[in-house]
C-alpha atoms as a PDB file:
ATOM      1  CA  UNK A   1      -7.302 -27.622 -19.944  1.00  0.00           C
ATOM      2  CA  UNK A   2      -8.548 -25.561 -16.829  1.00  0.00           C
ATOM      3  CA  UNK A   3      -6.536 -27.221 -14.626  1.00  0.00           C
ATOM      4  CA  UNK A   4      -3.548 -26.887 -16.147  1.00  0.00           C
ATOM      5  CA  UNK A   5      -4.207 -23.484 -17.183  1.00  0.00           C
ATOM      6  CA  UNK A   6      -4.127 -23.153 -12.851  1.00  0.00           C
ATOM      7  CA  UNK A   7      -1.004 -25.347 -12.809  1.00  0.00           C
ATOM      8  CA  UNK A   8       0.627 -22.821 -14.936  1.00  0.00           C
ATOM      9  CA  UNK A   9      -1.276 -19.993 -12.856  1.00  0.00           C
ATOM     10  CA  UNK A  10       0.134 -20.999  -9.675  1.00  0.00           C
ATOM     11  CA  UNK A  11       3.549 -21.875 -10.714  1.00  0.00           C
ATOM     12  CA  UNK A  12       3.790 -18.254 -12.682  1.00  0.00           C
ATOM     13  CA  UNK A  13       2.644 -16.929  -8.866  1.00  0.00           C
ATOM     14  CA  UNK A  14       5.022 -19.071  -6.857  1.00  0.00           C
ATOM     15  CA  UNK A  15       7.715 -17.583  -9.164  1.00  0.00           C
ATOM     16  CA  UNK A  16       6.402 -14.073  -8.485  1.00  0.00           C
ATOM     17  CA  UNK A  17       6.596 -14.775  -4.522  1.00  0.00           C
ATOM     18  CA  UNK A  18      10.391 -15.988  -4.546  1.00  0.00           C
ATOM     19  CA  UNK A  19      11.107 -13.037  -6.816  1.00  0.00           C
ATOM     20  CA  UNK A  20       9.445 -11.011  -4.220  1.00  0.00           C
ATOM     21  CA  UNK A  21      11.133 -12.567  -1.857  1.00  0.00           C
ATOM     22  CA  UNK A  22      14.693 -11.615  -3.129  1.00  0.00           C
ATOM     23  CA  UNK A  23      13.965  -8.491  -4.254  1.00  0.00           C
ATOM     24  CA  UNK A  24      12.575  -7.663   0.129  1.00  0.00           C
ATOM     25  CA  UNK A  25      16.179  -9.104   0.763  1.00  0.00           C
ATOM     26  CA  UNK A  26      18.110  -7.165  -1.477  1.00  0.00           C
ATOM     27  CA  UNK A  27      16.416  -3.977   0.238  1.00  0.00           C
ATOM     28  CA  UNK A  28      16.733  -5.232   3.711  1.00  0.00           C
ATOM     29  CA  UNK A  29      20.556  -4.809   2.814  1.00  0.00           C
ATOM     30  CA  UNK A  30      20.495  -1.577   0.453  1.00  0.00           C
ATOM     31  CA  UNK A  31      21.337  -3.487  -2.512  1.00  0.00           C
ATOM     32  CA  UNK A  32      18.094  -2.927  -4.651  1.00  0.00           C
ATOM     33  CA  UNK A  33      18.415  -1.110  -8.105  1.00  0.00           C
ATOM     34  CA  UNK A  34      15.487   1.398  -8.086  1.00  0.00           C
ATOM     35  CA  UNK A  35      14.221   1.841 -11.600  1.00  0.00           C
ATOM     36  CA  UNK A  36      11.525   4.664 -11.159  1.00  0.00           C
ATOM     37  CA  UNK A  37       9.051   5.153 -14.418  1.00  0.00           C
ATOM     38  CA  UNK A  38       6.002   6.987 -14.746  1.00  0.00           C
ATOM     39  CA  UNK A  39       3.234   4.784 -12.695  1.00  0.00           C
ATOM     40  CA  UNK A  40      -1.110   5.720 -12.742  1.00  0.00           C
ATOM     41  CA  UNK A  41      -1.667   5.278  -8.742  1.00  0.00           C
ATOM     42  CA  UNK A  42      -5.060   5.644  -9.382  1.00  0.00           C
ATOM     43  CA  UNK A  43      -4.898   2.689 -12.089  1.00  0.00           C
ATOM     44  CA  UNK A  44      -2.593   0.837  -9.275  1.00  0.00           C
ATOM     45  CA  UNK A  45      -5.646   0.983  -6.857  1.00  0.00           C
ATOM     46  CA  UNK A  46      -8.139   0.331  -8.770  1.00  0.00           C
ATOM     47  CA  UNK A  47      -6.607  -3.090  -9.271  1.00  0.00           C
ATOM     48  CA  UNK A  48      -5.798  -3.821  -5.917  1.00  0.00           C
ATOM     49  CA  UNK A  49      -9.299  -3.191  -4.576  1.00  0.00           C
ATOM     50  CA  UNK A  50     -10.350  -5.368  -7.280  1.00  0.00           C
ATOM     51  CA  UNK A  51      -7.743  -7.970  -5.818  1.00  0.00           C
ATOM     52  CA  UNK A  52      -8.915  -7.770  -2.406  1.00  0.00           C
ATOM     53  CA  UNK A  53     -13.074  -7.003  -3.117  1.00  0.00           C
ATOM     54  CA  UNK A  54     -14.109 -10.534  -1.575  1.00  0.00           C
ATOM     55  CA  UNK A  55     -11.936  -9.803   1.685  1.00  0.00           C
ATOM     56  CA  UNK A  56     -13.866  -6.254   2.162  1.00  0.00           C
ATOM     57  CA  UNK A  57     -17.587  -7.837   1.031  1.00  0.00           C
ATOM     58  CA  UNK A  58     -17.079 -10.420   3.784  1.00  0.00           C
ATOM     59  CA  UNK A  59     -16.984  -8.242   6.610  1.00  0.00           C
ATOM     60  CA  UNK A  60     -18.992  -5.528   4.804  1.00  0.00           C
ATOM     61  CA  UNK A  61     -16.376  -3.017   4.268  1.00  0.00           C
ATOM     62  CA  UNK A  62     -17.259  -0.387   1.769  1.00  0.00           C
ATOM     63  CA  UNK A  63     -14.049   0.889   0.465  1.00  0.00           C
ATOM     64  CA  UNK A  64     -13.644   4.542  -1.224  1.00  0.00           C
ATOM     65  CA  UNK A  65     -10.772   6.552  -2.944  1.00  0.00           C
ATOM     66  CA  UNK A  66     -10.231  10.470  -2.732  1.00  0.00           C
ATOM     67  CA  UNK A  67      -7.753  11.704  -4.691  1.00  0.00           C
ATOM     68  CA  UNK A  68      -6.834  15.493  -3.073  1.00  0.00           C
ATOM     69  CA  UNK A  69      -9.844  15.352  -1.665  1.00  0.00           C
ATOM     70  CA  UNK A  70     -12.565  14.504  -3.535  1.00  0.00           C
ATOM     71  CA  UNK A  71     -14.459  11.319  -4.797  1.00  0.00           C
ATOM     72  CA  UNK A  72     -12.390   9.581  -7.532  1.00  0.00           C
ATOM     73  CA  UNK A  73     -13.715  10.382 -10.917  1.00  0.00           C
ATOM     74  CA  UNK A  74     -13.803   7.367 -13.511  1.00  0.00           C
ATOM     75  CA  UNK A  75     -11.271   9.660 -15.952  1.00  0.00           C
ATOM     76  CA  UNK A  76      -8.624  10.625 -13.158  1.00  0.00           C
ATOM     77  CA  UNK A  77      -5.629   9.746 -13.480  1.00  0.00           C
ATOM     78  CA  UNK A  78      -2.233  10.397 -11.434  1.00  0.00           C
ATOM     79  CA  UNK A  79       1.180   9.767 -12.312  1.00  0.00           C
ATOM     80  CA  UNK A  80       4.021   9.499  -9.845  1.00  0.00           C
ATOM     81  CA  UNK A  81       7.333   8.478 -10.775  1.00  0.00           C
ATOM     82  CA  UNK A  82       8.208   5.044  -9.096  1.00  0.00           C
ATOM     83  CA  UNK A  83       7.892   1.011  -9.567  1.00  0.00           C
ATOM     84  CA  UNK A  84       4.315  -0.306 -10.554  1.00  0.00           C
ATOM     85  CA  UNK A  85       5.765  -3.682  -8.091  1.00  0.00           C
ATOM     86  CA  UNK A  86       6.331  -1.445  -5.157  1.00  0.00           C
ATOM     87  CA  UNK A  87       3.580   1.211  -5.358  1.00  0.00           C
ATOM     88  CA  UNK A  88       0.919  -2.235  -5.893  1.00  0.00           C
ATOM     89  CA  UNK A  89       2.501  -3.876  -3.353  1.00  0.00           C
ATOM     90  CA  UNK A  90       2.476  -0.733  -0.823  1.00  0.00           C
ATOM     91  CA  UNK A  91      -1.371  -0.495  -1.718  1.00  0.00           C
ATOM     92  CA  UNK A  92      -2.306  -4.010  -1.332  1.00  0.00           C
ATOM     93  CA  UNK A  93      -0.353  -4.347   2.143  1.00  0.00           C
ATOM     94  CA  UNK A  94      -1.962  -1.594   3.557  1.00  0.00           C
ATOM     95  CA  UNK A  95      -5.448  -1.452   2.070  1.00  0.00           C
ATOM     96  CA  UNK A  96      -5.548  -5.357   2.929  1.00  0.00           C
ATOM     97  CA  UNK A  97      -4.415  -4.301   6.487  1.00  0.00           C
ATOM     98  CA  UNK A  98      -6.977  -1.858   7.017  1.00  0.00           C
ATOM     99  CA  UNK A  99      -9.769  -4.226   6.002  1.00  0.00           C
ATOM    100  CA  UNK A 100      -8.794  -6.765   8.500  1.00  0.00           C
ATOM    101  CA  UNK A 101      -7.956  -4.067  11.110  1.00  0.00           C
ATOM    102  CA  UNK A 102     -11.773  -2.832  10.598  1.00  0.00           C
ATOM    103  CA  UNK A 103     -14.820  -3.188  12.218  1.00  0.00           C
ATOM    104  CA  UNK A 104     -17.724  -4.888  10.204  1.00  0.00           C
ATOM    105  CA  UNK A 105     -19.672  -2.291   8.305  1.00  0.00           C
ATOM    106  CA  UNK A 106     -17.060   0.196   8.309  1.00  0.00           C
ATOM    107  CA  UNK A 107     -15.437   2.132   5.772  1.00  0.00           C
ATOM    108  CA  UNK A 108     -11.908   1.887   4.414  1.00  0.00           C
ATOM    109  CA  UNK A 109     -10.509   5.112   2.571  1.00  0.00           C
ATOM    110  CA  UNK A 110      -7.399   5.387   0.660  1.00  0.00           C
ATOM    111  CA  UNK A 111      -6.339   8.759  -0.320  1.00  0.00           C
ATOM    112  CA  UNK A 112      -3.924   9.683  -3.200  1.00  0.00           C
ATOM    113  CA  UNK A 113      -2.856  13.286  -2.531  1.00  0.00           C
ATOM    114  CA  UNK A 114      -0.793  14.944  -5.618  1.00  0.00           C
ATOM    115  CA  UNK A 115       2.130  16.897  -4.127  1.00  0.00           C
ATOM    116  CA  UNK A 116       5.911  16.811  -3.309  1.00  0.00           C
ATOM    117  CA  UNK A 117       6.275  14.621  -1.308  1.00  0.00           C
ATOM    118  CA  UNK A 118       3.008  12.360  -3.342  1.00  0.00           C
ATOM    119  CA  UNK A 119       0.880  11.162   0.026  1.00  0.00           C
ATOM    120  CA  UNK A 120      -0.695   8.067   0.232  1.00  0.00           C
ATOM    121  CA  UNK A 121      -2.894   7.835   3.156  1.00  0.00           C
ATOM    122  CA  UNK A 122      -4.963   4.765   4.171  1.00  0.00           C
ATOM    123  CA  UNK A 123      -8.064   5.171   6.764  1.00  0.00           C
ATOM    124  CA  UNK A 124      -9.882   2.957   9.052  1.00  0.00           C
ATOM    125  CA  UNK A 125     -11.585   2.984  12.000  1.00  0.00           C
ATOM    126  CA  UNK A 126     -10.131   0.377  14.190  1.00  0.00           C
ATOM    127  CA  UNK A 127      -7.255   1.300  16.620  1.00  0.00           C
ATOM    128  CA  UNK A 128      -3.538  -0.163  16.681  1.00  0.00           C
ATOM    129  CA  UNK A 129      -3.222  -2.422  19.907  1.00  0.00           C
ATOM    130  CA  UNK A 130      -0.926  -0.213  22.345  1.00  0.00           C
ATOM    131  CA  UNK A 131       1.347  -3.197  22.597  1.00  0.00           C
ATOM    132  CA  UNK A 132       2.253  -3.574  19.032  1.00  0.00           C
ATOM    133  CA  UNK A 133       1.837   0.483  18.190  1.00  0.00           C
ATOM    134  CA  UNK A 134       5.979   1.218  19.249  1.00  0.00           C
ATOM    135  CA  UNK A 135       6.636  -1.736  16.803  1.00  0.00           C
ATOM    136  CA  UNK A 136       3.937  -1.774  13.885  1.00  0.00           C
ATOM    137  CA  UNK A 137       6.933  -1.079  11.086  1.00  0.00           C
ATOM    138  CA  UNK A 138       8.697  -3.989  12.108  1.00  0.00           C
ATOM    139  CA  UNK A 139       8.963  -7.116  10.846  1.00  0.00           C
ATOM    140  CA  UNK A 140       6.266  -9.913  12.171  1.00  0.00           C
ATOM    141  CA  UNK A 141       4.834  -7.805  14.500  1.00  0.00           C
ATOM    142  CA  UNK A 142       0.911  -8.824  14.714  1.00  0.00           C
ATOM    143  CA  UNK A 143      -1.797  -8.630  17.087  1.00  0.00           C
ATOM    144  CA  UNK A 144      -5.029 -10.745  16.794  1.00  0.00           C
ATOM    145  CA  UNK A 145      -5.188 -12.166  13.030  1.00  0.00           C
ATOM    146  CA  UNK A 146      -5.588 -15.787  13.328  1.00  0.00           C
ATOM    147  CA  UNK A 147      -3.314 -16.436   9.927  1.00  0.00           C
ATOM    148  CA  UNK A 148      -1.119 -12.459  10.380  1.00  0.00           C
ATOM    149  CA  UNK A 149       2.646 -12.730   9.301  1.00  0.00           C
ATOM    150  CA  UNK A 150       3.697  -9.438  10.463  1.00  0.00           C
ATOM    151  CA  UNK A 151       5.148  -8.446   7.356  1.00  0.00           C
ATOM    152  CA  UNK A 152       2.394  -5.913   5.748  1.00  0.00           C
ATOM    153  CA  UNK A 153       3.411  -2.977   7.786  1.00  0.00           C
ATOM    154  CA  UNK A 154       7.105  -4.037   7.656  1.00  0.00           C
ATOM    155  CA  UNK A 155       7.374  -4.401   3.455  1.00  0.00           C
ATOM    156  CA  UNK A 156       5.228  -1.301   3.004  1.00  0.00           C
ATOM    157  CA  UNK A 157       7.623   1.103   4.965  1.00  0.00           C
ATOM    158  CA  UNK A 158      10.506  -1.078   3.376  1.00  0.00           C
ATOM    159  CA  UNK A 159       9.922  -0.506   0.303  1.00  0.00           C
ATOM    160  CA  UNK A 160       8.172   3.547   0.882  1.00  0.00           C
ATOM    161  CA  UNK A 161      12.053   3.464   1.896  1.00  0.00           C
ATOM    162  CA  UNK A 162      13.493   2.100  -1.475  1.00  0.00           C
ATOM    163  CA  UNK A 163      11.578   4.608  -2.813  1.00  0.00           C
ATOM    164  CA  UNK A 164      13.088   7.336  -0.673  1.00  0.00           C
ATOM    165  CA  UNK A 165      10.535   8.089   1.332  1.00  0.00           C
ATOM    166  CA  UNK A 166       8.887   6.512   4.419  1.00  0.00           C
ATOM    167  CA  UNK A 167       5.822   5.812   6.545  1.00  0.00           C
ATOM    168  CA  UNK A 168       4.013   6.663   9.235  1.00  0.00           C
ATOM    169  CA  UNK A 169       0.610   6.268  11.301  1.00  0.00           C
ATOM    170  CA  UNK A 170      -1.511   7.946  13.910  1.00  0.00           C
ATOM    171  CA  UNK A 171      -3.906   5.547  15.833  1.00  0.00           C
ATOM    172  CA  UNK A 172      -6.357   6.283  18.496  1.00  0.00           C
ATOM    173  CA  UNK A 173      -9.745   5.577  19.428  1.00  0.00           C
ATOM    174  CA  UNK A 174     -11.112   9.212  18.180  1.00  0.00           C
ATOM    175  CA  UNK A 175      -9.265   8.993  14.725  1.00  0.00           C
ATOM    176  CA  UNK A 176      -9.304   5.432  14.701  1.00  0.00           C
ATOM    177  CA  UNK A 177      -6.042   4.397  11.808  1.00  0.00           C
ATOM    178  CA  UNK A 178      -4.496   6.621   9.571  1.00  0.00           C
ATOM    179  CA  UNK A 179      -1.386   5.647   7.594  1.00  0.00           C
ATOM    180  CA  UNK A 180       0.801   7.775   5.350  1.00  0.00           C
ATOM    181  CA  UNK A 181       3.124   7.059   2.846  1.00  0.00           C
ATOM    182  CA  UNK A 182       5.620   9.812   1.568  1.00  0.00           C
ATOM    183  CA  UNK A 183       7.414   9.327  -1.952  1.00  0.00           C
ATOM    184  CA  UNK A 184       9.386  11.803  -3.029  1.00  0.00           C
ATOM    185  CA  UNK A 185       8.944  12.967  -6.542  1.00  0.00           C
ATOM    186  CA  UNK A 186      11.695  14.708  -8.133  1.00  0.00           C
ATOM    187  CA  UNK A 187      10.627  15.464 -11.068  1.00  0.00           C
ATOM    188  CA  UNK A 188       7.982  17.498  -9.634  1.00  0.00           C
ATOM    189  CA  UNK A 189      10.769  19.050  -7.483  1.00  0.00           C
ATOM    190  CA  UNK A 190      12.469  19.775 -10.953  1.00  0.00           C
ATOM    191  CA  UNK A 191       9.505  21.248 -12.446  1.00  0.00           C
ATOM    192  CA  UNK A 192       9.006  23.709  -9.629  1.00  0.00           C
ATOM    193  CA  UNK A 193      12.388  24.982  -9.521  1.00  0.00           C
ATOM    194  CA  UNK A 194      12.570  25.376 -13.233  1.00  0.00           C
ATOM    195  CA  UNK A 195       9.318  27.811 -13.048  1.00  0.00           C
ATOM    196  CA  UNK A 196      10.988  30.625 -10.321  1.00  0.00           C
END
């Protein structure tokens, strides 16, 4: 019964990847329908940290969360309007990035900041190689990670894209890696305009 229990696991995930798959292609070429609902980031990272716990106790990564600028508290919650697929996936990419980008016993911080544009920045101490830093967005570029694809950096800004807003990153030695993601929220926008 276990094993097919993982049969049926891994075919339900195989599915998942080719529906991934399409749905990268269809943005590639501007044909993806965005169907933004109201999405808990702070429920979104709690369950990719979970996801990708045994990757950061290997190299002894201790991983934190802020949310504007304090410790996470277990109540907190934040809402942004977007897709649960794309926010996760945005996460995961990055946060999974950072981990392997960082040197043992570091720390890895992701912070949710609540404004227009909603900020998600991701924080480690090791540095961008200069030779892939003009091309870190793009797709399979990699430097050093015996089993890297390339395609972390490239999906996350694709899809911070879909969502309307976009990425960027600031690595040196002093700062070590920062990476933002913007994502417009126009209800917020709304909100704001309907209080002058």
């Amino acid at each position: 019964i276990d094993f097919l229990k993982m049969l049926d696991q891994s075919a339900w995930k195989m599915l998942s990847m080719i529906d991934k798959s399409l749905d990268l292609f269809k943005m590639e070429r501007g044909q993806y329908q965005l169907q933004p609902v109201p999405v808990d980031m702070v429920k979104v990272v709690r369950l990719v940290l979970k996801e990708l716990e045994s990757l950061a106790e290997r190299k002894s990564i201790a991983c934190s969360v802020l949310l504007n600028g304090r410790v996470l508290a277990e109540s907190d919650t934040c809402v942004v309007q977007g897709e649960t697929l794309l926010l996760s996936t945005i996460a995961s990419n990055l946060l999974k990035n950072a981990i392997e980008a960082s040197p043992v016993g570091e720390k890895v911080v992701i912070a949710l900041i609540d404004q227009e544009p909603f900020l998600i920045e991701v924080r480690n101490q090791g540095v961008i190689p200069l030779e892939i830093q003009a091309r870190f967005f793009e797709r399979y570029a990699t430097s050093g990670k015996k089993n890297g694809t390339g395609l972390g950096g490239h999906s996350a800004r694709l899809m911070a894209r879909t969502l309307g807003g976009d990425t960027r990153f600031v690595s040196t030695l002093k700062t070590g890696t920062v990476i933002t993601v913007t994502i417009p929220q126009p209800s917020k926008s709304l909100k704001k305009e309907m209080k002058l």
